[in-house]
Protein backbone atom coordinates (compact mmCIF):
# COMPACT_ATOMS: atom_id res chain seq x y z
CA UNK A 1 -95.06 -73.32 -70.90
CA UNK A 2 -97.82 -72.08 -73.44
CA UNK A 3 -97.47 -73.25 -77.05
CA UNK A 4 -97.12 -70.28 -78.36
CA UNK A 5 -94.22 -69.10 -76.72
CA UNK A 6 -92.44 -72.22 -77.85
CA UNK A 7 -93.21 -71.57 -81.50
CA UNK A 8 -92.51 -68.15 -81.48
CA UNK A 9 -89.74 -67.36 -78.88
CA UNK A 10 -87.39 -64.53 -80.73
CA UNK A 11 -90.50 -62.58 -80.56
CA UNK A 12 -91.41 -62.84 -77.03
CA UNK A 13 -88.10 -62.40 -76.12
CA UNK A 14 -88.03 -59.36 -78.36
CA UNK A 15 -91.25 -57.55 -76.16
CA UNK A 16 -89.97 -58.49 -72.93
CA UNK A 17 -86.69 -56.68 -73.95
CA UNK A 18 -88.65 -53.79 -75.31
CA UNK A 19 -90.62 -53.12 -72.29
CA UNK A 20 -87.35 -53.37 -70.12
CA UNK A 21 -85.90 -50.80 -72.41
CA UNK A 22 -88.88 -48.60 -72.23
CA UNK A 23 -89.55 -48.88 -68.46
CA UNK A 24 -85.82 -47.89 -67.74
CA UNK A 25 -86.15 -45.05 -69.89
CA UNK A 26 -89.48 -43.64 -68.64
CA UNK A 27 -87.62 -44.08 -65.35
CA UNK A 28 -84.42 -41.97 -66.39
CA UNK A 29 -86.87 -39.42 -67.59
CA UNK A 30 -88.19 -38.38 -64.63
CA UNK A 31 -85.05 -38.69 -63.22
CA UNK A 32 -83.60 -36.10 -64.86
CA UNK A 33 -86.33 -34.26 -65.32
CA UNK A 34 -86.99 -33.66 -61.01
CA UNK A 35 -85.17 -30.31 -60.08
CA UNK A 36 -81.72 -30.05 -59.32
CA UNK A 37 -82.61 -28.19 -55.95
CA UNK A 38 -85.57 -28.47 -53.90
CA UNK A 39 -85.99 -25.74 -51.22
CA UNK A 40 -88.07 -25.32 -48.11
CA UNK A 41 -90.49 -22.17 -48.90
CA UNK A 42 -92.26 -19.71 -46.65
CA UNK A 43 -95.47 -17.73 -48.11
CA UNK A 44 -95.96 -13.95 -47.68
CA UNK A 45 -99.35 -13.30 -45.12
CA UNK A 46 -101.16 -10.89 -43.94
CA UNK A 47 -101.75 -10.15 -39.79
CA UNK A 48 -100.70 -9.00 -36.52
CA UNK A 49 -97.26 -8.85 -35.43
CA UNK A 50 -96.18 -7.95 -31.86
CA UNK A 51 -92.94 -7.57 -30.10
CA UNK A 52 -93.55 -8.61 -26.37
CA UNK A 53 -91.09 -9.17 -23.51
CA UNK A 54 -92.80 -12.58 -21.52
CA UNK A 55 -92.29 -13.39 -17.63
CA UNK A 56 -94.31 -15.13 -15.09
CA UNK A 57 -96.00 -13.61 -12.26
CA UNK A 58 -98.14 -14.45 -9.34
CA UNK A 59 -101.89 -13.09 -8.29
CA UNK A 60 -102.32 -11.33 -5.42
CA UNK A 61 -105.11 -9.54 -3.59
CA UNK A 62 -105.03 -5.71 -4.97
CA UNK A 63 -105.71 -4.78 -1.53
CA UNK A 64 -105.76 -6.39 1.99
CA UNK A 65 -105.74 -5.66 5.76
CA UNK A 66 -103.94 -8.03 8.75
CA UNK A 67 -106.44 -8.14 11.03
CA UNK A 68 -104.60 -8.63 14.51
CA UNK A 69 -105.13 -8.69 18.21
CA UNK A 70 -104.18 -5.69 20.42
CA UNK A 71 -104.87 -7.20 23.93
CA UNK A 72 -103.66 -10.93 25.25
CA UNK A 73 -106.12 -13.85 26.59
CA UNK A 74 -107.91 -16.98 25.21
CA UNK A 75 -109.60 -16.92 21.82
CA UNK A 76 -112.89 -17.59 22.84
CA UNK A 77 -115.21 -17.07 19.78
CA UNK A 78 -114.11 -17.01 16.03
CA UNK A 79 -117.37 -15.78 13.88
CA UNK A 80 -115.86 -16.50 10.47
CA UNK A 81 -114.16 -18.68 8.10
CA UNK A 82 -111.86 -18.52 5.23
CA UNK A 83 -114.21 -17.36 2.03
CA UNK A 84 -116.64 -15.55 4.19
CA UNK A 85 -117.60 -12.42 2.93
CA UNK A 86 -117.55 -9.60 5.77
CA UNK A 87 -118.59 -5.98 5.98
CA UNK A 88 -116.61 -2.99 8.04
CA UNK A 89 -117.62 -3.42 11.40
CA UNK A 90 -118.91 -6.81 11.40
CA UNK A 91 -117.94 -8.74 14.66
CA UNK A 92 -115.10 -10.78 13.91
CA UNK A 93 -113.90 -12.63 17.01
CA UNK A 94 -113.62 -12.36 21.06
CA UNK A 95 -110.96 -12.82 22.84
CA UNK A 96 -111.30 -13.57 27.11
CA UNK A 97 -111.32 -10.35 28.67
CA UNK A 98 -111.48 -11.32 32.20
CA UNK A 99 -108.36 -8.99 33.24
CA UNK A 100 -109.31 -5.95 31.05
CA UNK A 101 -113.22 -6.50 33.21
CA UNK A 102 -111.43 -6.46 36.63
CA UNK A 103 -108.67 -3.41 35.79
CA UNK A 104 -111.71 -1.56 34.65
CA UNK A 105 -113.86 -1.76 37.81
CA UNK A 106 -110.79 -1.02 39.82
CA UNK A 107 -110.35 2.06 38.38
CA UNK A 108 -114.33 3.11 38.15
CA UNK A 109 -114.09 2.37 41.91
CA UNK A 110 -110.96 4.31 42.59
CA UNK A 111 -112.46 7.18 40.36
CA UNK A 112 -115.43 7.16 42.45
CA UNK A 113 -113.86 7.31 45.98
CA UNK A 114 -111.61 10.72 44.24
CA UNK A 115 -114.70 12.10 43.55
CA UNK A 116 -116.06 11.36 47.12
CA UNK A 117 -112.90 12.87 48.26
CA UNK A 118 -113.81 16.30 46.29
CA UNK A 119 -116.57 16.63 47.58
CA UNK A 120 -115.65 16.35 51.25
CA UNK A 121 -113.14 19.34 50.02
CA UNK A 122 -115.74 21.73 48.97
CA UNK A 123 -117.46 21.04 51.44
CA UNK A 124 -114.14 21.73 53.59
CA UNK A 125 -113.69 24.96 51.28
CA UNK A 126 -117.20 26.25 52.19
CA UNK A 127 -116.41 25.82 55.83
CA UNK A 128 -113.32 28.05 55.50
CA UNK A 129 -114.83 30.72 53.26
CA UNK A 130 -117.31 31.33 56.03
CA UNK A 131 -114.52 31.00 58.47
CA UNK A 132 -112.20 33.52 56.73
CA UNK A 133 -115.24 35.79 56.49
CA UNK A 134 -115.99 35.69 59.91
CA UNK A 135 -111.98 36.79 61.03
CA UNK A 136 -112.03 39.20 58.48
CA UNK A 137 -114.98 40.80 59.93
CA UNK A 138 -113.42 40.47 63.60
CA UNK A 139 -110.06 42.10 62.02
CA UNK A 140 -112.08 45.06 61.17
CA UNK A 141 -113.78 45.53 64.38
CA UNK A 142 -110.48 44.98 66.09
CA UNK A 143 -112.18 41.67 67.97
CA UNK A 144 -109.52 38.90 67.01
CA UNK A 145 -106.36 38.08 66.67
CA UNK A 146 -104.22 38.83 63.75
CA UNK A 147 -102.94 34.95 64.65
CA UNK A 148 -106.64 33.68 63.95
CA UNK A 149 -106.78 36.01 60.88
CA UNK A 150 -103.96 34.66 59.68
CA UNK A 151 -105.07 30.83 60.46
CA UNK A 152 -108.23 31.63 58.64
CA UNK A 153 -106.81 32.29 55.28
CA UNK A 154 -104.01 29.81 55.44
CA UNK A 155 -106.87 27.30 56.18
CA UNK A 156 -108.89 28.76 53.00
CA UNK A 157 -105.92 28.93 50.60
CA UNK A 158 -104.90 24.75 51.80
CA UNK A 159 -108.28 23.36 51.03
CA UNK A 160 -108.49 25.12 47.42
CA UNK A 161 -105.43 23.71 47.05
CA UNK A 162 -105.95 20.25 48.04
CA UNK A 163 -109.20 20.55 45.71
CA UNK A 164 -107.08 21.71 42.76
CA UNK A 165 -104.74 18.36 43.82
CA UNK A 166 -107.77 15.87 43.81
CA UNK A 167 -109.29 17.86 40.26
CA UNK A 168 -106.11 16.01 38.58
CA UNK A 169 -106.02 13.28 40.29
CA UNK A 170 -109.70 12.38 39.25
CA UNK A 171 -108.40 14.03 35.45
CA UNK A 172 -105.67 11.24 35.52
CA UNK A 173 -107.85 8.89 36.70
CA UNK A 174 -110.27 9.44 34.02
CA UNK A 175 -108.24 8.81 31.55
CA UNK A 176 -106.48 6.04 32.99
CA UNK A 177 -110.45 4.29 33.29
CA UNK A 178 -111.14 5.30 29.57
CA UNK A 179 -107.84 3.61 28.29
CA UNK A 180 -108.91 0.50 30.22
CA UNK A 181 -112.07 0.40 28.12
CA UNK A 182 -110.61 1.26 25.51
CA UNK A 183 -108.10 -2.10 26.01
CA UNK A 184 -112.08 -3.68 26.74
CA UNK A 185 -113.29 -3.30 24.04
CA UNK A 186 -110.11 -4.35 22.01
CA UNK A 187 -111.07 -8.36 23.33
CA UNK A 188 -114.02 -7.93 20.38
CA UNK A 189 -112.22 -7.79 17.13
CA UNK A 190 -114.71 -5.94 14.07
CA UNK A 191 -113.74 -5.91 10.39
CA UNK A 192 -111.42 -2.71 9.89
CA UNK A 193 -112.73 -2.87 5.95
CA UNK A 194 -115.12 -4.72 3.95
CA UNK A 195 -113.96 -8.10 1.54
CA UNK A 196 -113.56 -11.46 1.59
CA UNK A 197 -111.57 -13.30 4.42
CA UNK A 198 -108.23 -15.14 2.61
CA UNK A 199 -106.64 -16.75 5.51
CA UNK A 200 -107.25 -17.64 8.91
CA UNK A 201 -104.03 -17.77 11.42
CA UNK A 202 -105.40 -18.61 14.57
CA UNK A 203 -108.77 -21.13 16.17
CA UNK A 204 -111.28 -20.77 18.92
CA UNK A 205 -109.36 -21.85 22.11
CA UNK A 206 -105.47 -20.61 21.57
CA UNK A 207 -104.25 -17.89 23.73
CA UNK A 208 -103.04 -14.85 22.39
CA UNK A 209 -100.01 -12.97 23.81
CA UNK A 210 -99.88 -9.30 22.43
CA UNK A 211 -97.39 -8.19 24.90
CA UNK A 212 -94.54 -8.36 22.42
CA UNK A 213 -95.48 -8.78 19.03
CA UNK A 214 -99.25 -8.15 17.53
CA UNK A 215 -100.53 -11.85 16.75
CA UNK A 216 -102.15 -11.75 13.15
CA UNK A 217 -105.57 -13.54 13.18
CA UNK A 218 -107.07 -13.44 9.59
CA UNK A 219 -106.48 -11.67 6.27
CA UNK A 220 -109.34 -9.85 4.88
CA UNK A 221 -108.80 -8.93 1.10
CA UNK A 222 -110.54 -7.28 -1.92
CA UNK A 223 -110.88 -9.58 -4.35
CA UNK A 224 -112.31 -7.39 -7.16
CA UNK A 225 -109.01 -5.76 -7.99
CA UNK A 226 -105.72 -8.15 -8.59
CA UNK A 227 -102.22 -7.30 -8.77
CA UNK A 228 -99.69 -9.15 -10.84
CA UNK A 229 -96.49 -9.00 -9.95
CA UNK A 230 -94.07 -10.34 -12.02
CA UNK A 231 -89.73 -10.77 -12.01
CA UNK A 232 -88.28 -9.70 -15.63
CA UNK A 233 -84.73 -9.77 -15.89
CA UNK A 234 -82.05 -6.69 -16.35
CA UNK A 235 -81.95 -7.63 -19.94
CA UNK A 236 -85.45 -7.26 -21.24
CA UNK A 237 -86.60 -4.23 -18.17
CA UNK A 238 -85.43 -1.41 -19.92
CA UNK A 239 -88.14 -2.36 -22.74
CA UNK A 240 -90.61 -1.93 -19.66
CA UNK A 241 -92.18 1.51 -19.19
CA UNK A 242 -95.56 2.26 -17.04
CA UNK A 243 -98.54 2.18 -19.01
CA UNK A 244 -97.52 0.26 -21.95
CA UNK A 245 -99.80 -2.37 -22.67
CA UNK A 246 -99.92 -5.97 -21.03
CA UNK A 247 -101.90 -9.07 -20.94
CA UNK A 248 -101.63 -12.13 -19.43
CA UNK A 249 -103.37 -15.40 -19.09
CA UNK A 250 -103.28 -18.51 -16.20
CA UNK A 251 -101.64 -21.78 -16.32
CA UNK A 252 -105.26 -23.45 -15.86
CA UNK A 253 -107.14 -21.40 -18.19
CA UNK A 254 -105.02 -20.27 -21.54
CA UNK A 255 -108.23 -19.53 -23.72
CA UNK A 256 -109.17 -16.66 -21.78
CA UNK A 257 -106.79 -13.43 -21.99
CA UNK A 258 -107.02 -10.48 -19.45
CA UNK A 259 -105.56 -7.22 -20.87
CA UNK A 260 -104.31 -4.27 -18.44
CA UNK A 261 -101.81 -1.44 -18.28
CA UNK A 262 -98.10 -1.41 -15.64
CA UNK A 263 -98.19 0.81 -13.17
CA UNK A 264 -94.81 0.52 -12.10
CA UNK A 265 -91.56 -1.33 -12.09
CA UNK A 266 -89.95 -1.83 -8.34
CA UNK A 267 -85.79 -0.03 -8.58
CA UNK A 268 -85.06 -2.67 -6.29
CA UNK A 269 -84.00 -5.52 -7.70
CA UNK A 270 -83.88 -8.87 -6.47
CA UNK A 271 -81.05 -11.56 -7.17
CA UNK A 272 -81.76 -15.32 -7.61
CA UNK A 273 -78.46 -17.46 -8.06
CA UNK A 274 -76.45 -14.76 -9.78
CA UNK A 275 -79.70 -13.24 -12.16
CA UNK A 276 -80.91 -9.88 -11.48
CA UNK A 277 -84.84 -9.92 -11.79
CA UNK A 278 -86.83 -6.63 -10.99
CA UNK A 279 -90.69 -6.91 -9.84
CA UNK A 280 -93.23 -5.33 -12.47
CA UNK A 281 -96.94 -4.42 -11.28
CA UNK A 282 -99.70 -4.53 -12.86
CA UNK A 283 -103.64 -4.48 -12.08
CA UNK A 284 -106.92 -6.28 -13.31
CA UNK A 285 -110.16 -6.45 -12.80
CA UNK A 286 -111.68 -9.49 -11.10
CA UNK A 287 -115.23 -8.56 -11.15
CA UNK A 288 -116.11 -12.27 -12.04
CA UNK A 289 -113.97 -13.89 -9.05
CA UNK A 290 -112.32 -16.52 -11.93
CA UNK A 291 -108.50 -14.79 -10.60
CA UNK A 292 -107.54 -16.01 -7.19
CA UNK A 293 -104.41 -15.29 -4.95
CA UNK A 294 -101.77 -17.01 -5.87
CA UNK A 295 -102.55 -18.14 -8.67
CA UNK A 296 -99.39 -18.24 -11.78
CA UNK A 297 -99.69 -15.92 -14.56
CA UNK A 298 -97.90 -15.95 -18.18
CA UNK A 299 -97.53 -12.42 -18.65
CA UNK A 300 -96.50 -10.30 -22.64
CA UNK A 301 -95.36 -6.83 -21.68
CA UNK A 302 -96.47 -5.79 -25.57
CA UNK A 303 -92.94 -3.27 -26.31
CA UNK A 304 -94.53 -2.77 -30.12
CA UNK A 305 -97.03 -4.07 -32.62
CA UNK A 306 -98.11 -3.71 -36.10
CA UNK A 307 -101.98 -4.47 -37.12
CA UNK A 308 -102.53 -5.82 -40.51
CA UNK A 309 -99.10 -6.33 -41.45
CA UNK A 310 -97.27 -8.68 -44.17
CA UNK A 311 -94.85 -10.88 -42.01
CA UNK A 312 -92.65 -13.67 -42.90
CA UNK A 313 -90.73 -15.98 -40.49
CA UNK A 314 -87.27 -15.06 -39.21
CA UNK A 315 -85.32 -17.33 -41.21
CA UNK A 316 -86.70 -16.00 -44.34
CA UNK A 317 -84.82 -12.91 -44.31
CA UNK A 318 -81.06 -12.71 -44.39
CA UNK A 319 -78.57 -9.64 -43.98
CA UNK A 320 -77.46 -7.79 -47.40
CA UNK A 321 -75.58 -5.13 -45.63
CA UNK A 322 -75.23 -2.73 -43.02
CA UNK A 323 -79.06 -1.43 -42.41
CA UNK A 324 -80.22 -3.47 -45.90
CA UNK A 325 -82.26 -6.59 -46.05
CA UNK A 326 -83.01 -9.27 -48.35
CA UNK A 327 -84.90 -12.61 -49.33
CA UNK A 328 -84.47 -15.21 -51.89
CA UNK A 329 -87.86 -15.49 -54.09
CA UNK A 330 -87.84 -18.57 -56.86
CA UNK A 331 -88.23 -17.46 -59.80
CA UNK A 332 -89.82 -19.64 -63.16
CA UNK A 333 -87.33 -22.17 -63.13
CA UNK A 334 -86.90 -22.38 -59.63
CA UNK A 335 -83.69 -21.01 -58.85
CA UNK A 336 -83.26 -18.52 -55.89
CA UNK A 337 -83.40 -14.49 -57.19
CA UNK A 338 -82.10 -11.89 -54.24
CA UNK A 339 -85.04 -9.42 -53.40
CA UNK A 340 -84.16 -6.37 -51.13
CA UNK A 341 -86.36 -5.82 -48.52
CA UNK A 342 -88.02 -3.38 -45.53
CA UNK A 343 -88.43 -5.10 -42.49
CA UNK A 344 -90.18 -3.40 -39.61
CA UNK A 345 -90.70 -5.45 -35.93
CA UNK A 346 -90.29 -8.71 -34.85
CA UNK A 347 -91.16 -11.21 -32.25
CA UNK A 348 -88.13 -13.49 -32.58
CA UNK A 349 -90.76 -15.86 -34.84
CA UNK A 350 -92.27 -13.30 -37.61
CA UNK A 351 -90.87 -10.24 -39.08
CA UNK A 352 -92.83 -7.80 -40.46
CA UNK A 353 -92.23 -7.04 -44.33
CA UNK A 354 -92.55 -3.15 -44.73
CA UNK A 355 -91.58 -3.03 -48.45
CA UNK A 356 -90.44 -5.36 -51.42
CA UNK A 357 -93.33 -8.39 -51.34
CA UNK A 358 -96.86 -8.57 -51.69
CA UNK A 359 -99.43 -10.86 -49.96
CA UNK A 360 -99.12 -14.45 -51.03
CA UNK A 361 -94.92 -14.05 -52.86
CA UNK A 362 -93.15 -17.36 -51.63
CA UNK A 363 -89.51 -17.26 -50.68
CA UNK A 364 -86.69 -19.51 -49.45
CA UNK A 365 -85.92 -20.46 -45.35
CA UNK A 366 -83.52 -23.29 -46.33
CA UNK A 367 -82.38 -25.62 -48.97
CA UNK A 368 -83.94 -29.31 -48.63
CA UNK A 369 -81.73 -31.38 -51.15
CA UNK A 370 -78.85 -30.78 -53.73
CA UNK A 371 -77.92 -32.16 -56.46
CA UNK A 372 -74.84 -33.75 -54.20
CA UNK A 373 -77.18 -35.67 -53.08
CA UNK A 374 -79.42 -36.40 -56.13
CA UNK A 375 -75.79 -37.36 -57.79
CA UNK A 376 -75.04 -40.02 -54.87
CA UNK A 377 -78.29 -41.79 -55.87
CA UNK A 378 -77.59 -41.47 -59.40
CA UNK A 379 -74.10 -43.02 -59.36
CA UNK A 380 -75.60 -46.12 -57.32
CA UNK A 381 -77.83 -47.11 -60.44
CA UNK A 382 -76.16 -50.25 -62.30
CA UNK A 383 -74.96 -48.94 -65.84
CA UNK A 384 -77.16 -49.81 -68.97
CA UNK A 385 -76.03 -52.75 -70.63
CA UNK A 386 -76.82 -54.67 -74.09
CA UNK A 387 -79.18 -57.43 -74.02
């Protein structure tokens, strides 16, 4: 121990009890001196506000064609693949056409032995014109029969007829030959439209049977127009109306934002374990290629907005009556004050603040700490004492 606190020890004992004494006090101060409420605050700012209805849809081609086979056979050439870019007419695939080859011949051949067949009748006909000439002549001079006459113009009248007969025959024929090339020409498949080819349903080598049902072979799509379709539920669709505003972005890309009008909510609703959802359709351009079929969409069906509004959050503003508003704004001593307010939309976050606080006025969402609490801490501090 020093010297000099052993020759002087009433005095150091006096300081050290004097800074005690001071340091408990300075702390009691500020004690006392903290507010007796502290309060969670919101500030008054200026922006955008917009009242949306949200749902999630799916990208689909805008338009598309199922291109599909009309005869039956082998698959014998496919000329594209999915991604491949094709123009209207552009050869597709081929199918076998063996059979449709050998029905068409038969008929050219049977066509061409009716036509043979005419022309041994006019020839027939010409015979019995000059025949029926030649009686008629004799009936005049009274040197034939009125039998032979008669045989004459039967024979005449038969052959026209069996002409007329083999005329339709050849007609049916005709057409019976042209629908079999017609068939022919079905085994090579062309591009109905132009676009991009989405899907391919069938390879080079698998037989086709088109007897029942038309098999599907690709999809060709355009891919510069998208529709969105998307399943709101019967609570939020009668917010919907076509062309309101709408914009949307995808689950892999949420910087980017693609705006676009609806063009139509389906009557028909669909129900999914008990929920009513009905399909709302929208279009955008895809001129870029970034949107691809089936891709998920978060979609904001915008119901209202407000540009360059004052806004506060939701919890800032509190019921004062029916159709009145208020919030609580601190005033100099920090103690809540009532302040009636306009409110205009919200979007279930932000209100917007129509009248009754400027830019920048702070107000009250909840109350932090009490003096309940500030007491509890106070009453667990050991009493002053004498020393």
């Amino acid at each position: 121990m020093p010297r000099w606190i052993r020759r002087f020890p009433k005095t150091v004992l006096f300081f050290v009890v004097l800074i005690v004494c001071l340091l408990f006090a300075g702390w009691r101060w500020g004690f006392s001196s903290a507010p007796a409420t502290q309060w969670e605050t919101a500030t008054v700012e200026r922006g955008d506000v917009e009242e949306l209805v949200t749902a999630l849809g799916t990208l689909e081609p805008g338009d598309y064609v199922d291109v599909g086979a009309q005869v039956s056979g082998q698959l014998t050439h496919l000329y594209v693949d999915v991604g491949d870019s094709v123009e209207e007419g552009q050869l597709l695939a081929e199918i076998d056409a063996s059979v449709q080859q050998t029905q068409v011949d038969a008929g050219l051949a049977e066509l061409e032995a009716l036509r043979a067949q005419l022309e041994q009748r006019q020839a027939e006909l010409n015979l019995a014109e000059l025949q029926y000439q030649r009686q008629q002549r004799l009936r005049d001079a009274n040197a034939t029969s009125e039998d032979a006459f008669q045989s004459a113009e039967s024979n005449l009248a038969i052959t026209g007829a069996q002409i007329k007969v083999l005329q339709a025959q050849i007609r049916q024929k005709q057409a019976s030959v042209e629908g079999d090339q017609a068939t022919l020409g079905y085994a090579k498949i062309y591009a109905p439209r132009s676009g991009t080819v989405v899907s391919l349903d069938a390879r080079e080598g698998q037989t086709l049977n088109a007897n029942q049902t038309t098999p599907t072979l690709m999809r060709i799509a355009d891919l510069s127009v998208m529709t969105i379709s998307t399943e709101v539920s019967e609570a939020d669709v009668h917010r919907l109306s076509a062309g309101m505003p709408v914009y949307f972005n995808t689950l892999g890309n949420e910087t980017v934002r693609y705006d676009s009008e609806l063009r139509q909510v389906l009557p028909t609703p669909e129900v999914v374990n008990n929920v009513v959802l009905y399909t709302a359709e929208f279009d955008v351009a895809n001129d870029n290629g970034q949107l691809m079929s089936g891709m998920t969409a978060q979609v904001f069906f915008v119901v209202n907005s407000a540009r360059d509004v004052l806004s506060l959050p939701m919890a800032a503003v509190k019921r004062a009556g029916r159709g009145a508003w208020k919030v609580q704004v601190l005033d100099s001593k920090g103690e809540p004050q009532d302040q009636p307010v306009k409110i205009g939309i919200d979007n279930r976050v932000r209100i917007v603040i129509d009248e009754g606080l400027e830019e920048g006025d702070v107000v009250t969402l909840s109350q932090a700490s009490s003096n309940v609490a500030l007491k509890k801490n106070k009453d667990s501090l050991p009493r002053q004492g004498r020393f």
